[in-house]
C-alpha atoms as a PDB file:
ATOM      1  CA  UNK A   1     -17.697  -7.693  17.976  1.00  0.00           C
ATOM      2  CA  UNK A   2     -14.135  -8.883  18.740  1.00  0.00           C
ATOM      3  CA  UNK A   3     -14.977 -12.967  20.145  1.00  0.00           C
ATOM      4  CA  UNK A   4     -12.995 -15.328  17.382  1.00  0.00           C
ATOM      5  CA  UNK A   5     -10.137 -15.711  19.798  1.00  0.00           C
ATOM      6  CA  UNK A   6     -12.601 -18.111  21.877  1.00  0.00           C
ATOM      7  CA  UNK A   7     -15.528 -19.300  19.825  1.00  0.00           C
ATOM      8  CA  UNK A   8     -13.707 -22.952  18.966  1.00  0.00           C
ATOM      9  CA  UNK A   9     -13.316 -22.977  22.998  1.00  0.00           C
ATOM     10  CA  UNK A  10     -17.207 -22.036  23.258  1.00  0.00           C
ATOM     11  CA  UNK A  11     -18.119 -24.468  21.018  1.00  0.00           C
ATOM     12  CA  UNK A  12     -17.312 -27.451  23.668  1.00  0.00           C
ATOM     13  CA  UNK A  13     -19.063 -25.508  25.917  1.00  0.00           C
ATOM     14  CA  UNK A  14     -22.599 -25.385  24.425  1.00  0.00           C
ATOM     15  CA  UNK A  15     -23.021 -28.490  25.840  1.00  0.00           C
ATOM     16  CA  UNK A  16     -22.789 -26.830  29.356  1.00  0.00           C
ATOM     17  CA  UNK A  17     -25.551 -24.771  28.425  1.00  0.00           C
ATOM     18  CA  UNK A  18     -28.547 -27.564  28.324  1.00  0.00           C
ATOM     19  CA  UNK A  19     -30.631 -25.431  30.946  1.00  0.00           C
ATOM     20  CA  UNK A  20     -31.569 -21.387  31.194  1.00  0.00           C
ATOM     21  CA  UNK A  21     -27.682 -18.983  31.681  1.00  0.00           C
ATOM     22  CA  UNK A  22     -28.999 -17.383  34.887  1.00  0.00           C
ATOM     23  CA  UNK A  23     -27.001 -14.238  33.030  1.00  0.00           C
ATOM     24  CA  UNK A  24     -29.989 -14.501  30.158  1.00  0.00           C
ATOM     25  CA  UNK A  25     -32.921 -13.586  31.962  1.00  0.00           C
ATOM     26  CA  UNK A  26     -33.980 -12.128  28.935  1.00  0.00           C
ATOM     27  CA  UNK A  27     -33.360 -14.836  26.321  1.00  0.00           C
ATOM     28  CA  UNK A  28     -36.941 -15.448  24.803  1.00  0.00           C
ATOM     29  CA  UNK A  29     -36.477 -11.863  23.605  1.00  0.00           C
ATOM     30  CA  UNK A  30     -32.662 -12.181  22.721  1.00  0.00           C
ATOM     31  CA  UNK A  31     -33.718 -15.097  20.306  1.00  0.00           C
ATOM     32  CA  UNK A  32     -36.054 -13.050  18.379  1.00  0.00           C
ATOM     33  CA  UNK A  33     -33.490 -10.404  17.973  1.00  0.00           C
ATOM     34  CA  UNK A  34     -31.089 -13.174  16.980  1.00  0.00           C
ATOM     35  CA  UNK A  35     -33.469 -14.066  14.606  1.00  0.00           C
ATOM     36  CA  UNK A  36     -33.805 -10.989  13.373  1.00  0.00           C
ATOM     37  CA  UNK A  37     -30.198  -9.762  13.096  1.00  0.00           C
ATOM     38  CA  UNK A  38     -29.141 -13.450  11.788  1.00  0.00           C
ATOM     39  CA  UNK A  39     -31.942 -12.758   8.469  1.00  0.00           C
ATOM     40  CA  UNK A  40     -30.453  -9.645   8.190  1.00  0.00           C
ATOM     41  CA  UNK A  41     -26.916 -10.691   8.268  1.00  0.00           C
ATOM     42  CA  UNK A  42     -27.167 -13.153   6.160  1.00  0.00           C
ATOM     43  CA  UNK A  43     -29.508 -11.576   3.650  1.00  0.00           C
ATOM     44  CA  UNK A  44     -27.260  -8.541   3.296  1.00  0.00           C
ATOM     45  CA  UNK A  45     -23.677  -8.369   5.467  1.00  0.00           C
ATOM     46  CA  UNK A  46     -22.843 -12.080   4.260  1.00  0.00           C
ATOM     47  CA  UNK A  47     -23.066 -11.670   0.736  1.00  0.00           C
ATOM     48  CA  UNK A  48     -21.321  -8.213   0.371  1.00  0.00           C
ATOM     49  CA  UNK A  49     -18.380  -9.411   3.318  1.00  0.00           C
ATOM     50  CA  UNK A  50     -17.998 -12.639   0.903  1.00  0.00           C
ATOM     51  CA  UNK A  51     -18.079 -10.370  -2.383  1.00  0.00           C
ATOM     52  CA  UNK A  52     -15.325  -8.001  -0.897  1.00  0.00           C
ATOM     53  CA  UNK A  53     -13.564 -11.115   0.085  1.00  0.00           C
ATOM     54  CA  UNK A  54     -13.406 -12.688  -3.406  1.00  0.00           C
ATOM     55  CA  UNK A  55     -12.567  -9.225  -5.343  1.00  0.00           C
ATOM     56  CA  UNK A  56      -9.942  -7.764  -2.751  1.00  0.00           C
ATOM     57  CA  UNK A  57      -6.518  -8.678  -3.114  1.00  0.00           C
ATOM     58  CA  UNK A  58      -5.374 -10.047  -0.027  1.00  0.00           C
ATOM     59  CA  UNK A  59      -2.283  -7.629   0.906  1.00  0.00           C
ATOM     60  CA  UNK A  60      -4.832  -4.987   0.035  1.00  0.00           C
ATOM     61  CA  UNK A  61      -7.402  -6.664   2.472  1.00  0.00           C
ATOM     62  CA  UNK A  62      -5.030  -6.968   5.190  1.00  0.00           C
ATOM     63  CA  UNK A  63      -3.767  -3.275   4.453  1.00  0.00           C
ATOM     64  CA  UNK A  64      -7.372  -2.237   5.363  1.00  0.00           C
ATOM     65  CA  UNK A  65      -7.698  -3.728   8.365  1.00  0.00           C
ATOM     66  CA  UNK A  66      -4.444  -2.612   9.491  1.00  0.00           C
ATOM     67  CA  UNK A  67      -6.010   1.103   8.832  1.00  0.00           C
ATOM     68  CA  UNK A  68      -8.706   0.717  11.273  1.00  0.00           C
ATOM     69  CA  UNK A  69      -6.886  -1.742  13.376  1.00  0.00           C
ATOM     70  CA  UNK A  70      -4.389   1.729  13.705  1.00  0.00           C
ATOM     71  CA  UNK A  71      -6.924   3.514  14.515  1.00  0.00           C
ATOM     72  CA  UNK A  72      -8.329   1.532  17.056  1.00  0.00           C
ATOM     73  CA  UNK A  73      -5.383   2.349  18.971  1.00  0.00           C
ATOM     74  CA  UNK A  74      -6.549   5.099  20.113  1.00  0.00           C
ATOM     75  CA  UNK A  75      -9.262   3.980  22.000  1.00  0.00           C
ATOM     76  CA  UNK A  76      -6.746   1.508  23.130  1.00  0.00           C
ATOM     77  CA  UNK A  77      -4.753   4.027  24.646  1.00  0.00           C
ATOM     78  CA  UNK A  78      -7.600   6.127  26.392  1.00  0.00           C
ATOM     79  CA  UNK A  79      -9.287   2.815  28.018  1.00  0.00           C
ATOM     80  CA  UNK A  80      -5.564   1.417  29.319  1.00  0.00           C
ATOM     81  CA  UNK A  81      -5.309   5.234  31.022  1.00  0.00           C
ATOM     82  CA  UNK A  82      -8.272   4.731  32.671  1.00  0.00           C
ATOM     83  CA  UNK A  83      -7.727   1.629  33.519  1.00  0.00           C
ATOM     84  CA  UNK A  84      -4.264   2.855  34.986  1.00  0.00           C
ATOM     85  CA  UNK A  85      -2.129   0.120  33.036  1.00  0.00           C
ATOM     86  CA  UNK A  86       0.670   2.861  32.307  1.00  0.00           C
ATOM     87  CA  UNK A  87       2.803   0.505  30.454  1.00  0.00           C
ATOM     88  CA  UNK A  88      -0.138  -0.604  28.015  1.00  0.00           C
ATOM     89  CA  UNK A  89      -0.775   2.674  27.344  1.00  0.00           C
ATOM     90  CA  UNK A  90       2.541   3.979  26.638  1.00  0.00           C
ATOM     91  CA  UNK A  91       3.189   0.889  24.014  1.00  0.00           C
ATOM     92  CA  UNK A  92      -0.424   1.861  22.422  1.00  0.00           C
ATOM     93  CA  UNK A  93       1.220   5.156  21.976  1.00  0.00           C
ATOM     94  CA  UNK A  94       4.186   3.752  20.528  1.00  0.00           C
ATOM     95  CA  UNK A  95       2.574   1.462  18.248  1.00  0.00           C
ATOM     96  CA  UNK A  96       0.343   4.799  16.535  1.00  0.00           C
ATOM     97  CA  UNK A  97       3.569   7.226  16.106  1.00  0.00           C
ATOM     98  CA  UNK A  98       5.293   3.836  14.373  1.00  0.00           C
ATOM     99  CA  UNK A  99       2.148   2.784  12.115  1.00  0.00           C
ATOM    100  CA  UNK A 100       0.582   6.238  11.737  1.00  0.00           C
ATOM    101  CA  UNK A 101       4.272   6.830  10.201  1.00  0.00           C
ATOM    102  CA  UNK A 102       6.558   4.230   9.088  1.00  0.00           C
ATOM    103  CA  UNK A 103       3.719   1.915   8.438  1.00  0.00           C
ATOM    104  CA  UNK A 104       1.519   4.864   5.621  1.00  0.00           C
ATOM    105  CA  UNK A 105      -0.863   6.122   8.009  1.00  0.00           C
ATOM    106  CA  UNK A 106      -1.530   2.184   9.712  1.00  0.00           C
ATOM    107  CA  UNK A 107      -1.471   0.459   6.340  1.00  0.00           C
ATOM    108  CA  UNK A 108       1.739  -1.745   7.600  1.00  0.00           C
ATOM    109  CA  UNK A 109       2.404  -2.638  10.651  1.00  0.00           C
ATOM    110  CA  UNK A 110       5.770  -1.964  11.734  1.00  0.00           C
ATOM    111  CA  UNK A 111       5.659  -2.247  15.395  1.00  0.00           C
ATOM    112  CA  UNK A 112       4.171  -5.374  15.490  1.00  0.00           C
ATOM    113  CA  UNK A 113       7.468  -6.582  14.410  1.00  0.00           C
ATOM    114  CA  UNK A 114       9.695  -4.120  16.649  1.00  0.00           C
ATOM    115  CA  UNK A 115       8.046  -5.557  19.412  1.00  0.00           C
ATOM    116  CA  UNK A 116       5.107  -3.221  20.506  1.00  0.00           C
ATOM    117  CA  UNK A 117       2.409  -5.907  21.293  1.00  0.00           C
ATOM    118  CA  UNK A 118      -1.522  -4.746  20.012  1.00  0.00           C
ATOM    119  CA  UNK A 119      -3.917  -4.248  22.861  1.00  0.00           C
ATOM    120  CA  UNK A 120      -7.710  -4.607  22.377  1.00  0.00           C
ATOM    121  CA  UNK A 121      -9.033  -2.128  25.298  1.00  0.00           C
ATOM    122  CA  UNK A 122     -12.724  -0.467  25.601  1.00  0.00           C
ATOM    123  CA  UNK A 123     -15.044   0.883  27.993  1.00  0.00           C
ATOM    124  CA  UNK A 124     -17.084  -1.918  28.981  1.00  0.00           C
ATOM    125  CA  UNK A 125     -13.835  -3.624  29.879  1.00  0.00           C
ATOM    126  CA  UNK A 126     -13.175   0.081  31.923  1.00  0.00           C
ATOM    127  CA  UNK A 127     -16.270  -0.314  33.610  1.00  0.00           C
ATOM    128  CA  UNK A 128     -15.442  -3.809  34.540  1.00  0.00           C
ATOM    129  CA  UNK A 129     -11.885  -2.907  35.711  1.00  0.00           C
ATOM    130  CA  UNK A 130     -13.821  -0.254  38.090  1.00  0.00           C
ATOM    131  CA  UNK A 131     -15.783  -2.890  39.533  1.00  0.00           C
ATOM    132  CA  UNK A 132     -19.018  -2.705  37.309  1.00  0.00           C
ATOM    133  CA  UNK A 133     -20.750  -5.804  36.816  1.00  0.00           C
ATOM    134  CA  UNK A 134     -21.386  -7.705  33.461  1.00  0.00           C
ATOM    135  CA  UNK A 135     -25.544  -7.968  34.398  1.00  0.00           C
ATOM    136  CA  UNK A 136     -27.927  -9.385  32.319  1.00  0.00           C
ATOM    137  CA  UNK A 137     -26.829 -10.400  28.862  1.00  0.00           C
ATOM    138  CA  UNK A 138     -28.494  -8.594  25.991  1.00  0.00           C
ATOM    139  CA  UNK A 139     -29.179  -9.123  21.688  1.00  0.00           C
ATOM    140  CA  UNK A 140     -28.982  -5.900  20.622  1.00  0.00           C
ATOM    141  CA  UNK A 141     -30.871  -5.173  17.457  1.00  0.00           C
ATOM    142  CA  UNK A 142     -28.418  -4.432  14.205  1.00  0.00           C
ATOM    143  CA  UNK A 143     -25.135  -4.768  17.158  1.00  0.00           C
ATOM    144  CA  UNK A 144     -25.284  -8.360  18.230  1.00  0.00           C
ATOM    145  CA  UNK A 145     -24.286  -9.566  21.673  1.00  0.00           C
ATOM    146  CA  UNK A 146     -23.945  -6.835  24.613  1.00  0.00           C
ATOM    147  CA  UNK A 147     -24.551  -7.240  27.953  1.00  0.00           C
ATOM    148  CA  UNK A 148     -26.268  -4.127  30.416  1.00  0.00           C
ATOM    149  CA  UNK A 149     -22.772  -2.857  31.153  1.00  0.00           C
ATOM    150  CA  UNK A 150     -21.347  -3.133  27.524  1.00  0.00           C
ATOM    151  CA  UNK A 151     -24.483  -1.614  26.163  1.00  0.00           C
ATOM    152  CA  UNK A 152     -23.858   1.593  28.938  1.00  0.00           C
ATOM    153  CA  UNK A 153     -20.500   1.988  27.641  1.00  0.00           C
ATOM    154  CA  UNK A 154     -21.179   2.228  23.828  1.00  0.00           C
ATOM    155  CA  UNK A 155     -21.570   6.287  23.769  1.00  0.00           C
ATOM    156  CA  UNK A 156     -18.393   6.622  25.679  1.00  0.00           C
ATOM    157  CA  UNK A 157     -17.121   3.985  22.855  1.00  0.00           C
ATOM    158  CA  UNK A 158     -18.643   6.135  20.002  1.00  0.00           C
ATOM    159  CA  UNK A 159     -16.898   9.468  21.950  1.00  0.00           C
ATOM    160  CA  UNK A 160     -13.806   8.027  21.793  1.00  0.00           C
ATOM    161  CA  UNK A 161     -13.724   6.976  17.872  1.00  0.00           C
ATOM    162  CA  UNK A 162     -11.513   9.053  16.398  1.00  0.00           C
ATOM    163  CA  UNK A 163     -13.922   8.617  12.887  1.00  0.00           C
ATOM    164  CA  UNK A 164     -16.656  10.513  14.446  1.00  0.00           C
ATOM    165  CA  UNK A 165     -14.285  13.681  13.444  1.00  0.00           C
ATOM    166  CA  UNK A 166     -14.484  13.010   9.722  1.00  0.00           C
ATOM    167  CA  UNK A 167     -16.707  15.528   7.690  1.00  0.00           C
ATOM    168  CA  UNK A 168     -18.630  15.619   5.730  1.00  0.00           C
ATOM    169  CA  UNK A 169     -21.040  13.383   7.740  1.00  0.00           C
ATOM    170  CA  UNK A 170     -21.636  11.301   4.186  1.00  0.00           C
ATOM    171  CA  UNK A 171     -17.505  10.582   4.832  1.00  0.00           C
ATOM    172  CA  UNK A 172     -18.212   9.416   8.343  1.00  0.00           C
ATOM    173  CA  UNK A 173     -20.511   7.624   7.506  1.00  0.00           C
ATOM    174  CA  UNK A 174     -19.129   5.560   4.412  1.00  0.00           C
ATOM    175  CA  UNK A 175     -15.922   5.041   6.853  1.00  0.00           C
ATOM    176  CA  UNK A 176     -18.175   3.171   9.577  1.00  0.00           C
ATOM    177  CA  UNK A 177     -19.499   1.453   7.290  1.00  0.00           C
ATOM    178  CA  UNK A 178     -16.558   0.544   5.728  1.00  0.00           C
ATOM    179  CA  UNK A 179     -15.345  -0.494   8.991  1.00  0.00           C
ATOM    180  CA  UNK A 180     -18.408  -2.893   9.656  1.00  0.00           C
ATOM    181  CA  UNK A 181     -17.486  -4.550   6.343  1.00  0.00           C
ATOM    182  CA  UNK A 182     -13.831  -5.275   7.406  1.00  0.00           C
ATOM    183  CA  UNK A 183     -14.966  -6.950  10.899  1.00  0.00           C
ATOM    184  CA  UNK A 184     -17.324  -8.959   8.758  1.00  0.00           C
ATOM    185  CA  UNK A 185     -15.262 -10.165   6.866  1.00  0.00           C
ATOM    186  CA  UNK A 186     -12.678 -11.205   9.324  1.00  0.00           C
ATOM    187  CA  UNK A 187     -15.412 -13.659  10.961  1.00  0.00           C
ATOM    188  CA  UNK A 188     -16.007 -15.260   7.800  1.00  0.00           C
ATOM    189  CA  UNK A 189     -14.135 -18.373   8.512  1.00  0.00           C
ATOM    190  CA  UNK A 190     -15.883 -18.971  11.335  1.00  0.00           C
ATOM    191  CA  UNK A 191     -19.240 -19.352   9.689  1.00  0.00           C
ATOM    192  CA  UNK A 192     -19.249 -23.190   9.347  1.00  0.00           C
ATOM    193  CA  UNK A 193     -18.882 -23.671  13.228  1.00  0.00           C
ATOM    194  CA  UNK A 194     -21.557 -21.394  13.752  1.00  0.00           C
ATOM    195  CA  UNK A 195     -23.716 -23.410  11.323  1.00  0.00           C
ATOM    196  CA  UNK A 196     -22.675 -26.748  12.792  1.00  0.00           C
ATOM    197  CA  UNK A 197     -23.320 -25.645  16.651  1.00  0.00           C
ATOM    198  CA  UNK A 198     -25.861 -27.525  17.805  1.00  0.00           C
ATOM    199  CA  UNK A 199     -27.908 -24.238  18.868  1.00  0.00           C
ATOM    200  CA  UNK A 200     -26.635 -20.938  17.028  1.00  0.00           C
ATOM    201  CA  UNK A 201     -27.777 -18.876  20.179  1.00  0.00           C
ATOM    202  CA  UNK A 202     -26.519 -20.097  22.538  1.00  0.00           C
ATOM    203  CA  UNK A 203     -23.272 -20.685  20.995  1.00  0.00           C
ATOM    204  CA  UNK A 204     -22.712 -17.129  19.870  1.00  0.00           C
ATOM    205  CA  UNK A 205     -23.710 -16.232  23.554  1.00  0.00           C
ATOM    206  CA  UNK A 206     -21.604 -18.485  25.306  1.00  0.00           C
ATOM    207  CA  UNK A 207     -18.886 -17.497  23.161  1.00  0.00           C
ATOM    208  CA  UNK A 208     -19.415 -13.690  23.488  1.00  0.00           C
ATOM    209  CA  UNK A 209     -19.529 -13.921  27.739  1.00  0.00           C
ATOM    210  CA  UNK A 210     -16.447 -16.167  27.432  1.00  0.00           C
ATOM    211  CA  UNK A 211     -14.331 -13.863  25.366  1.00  0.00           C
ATOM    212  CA  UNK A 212     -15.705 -10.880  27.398  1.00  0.00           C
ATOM    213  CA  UNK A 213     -14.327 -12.331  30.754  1.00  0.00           C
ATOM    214  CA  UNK A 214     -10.976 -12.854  28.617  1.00  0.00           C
ATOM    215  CA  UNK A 215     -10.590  -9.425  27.297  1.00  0.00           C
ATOM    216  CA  UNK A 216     -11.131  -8.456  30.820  1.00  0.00           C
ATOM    217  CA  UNK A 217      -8.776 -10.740  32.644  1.00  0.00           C
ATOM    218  CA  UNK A 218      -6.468  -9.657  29.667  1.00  0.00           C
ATOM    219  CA  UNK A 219      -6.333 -13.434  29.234  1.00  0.00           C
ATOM    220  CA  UNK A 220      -5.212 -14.329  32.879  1.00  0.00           C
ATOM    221  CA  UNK A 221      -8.107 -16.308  33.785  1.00  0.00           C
ATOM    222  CA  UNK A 222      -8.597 -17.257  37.405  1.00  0.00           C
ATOM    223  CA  UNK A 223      -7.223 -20.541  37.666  1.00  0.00           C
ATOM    224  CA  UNK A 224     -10.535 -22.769  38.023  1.00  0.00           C
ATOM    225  CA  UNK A 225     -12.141 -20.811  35.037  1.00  0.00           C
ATOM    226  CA  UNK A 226      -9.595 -22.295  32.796  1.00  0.00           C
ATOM    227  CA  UNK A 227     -10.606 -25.532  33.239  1.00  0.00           C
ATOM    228  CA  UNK A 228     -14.380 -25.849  34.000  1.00  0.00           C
ATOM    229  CA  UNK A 229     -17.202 -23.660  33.504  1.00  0.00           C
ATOM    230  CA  UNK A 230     -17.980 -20.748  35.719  1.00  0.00           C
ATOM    231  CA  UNK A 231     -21.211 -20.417  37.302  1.00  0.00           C
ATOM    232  CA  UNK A 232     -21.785 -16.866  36.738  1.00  0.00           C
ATOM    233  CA  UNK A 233     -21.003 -17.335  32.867  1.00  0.00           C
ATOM    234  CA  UNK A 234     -22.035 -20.695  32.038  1.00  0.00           C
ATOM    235  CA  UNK A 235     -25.162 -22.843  33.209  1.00  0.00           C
ATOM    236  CA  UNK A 236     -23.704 -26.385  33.868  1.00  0.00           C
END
């Protein structure tokens, strides 16, 4: 659930979104999952992500994320393949030999500094690339935002996680788990925009479609979209 780079952005936005986002046919039931994984969240993943926080020294906390962030790039790699951006691909490749060695197995990151720029590549932004579209968005109960083609990519997402290896399967699962944690965490900050939005659904959706369309644009928006809502994204 990678959308901080735009949820400030979003936040404006909300107030585009005063009637129903013809891309949440579904929202009556998307609210009551909200509901549901926002109790959840903030009965259990809140507390523990603010606990972690408070105990964890922070070059230790950013040493962890680093770890997965490493491994990420393997996915990274795989998705820019099949999305045939060769050049991505072969800097993803780059960046693992350099962390996975120089950097302790990805707790530095050394090639961030020689130059080898991090990609954030998976296989709902594959399907998009091949011409897949977005459909409805979806609340996904325990996941959070998805829409019908990001849901349909998350068991080639799962094949492609390089910590579905470990054994035994108490390991892989402590790892994910450990993993959730660190991406909690690293939305912390963002909690008292959420709070002040002047409707926590829609502003988590809005911001979720938003960064989606980024990720898959790679950040080179079409020209109009970066300066007024788009129709297919936003209901203004």
């Amino acid at each position: 659930m990678k959308w901080p780079t735009v949820l400030s952005t979003s936040f404006l936005l909300v107030s585009c979104a005063t009637g129903k986002n013809p891309q949440d046919p579904y929202e009556d039931f998307n609210r009551s999952v909200y509901k549901f994984n926002r109790s959840l969240d903030k009965a259990v993943l809140q507390p523990v992500a603010k606990g972690y926080k408070a105990v964890t020294p922070d070059p230790l906390e950013k040493g962890f994320d680093n770890f997965f962030s490493n491994i990420g790039d393997i996915s990274n790699i795989i998705n820019n393949v099949l999305q045939f951006k060769l050049a991505d691909a072969s800097s993803d490749v780059g960046r693992l030999l350099v962390n996975s060695t120089l950097g302790l197995a990805g707790f530095f990151d050394p090639a961030s500094a020689m130059g080898l720029e991090k990609h954030d590549e998976d296989f709902g932004q594959t399907l998009a690339v091949w011409g897949v579209d977005s459909g409805a968005y979806l609340m996904l109960p325990f996941l959070g935002p998805s829409t019908m083609r990001d849901t349909a990519s998350i068991p080639a997402d799962n094949y492609f996680d390089p910590l579905k290896e470990l054994n035994p399967e108490g390991a892989r699962y402590t790892a994910k788990g450990f993993r959730l944690l660190i991406q909690r965490v690293s939305l912390l900050d963002l909690e008292e925009q959420l709070e002040n939005a002047l409707d926590e659904y829609s502003f988590v959706r809005d911001a979720y479609l938003q960064n989606r369309k980024y990720k898959v644009y790679d950040g080179d928006l079409p020209l109009e979209d970066s300066f007024e809502c788009d129709p297919e994204y936003e209901d203004c």
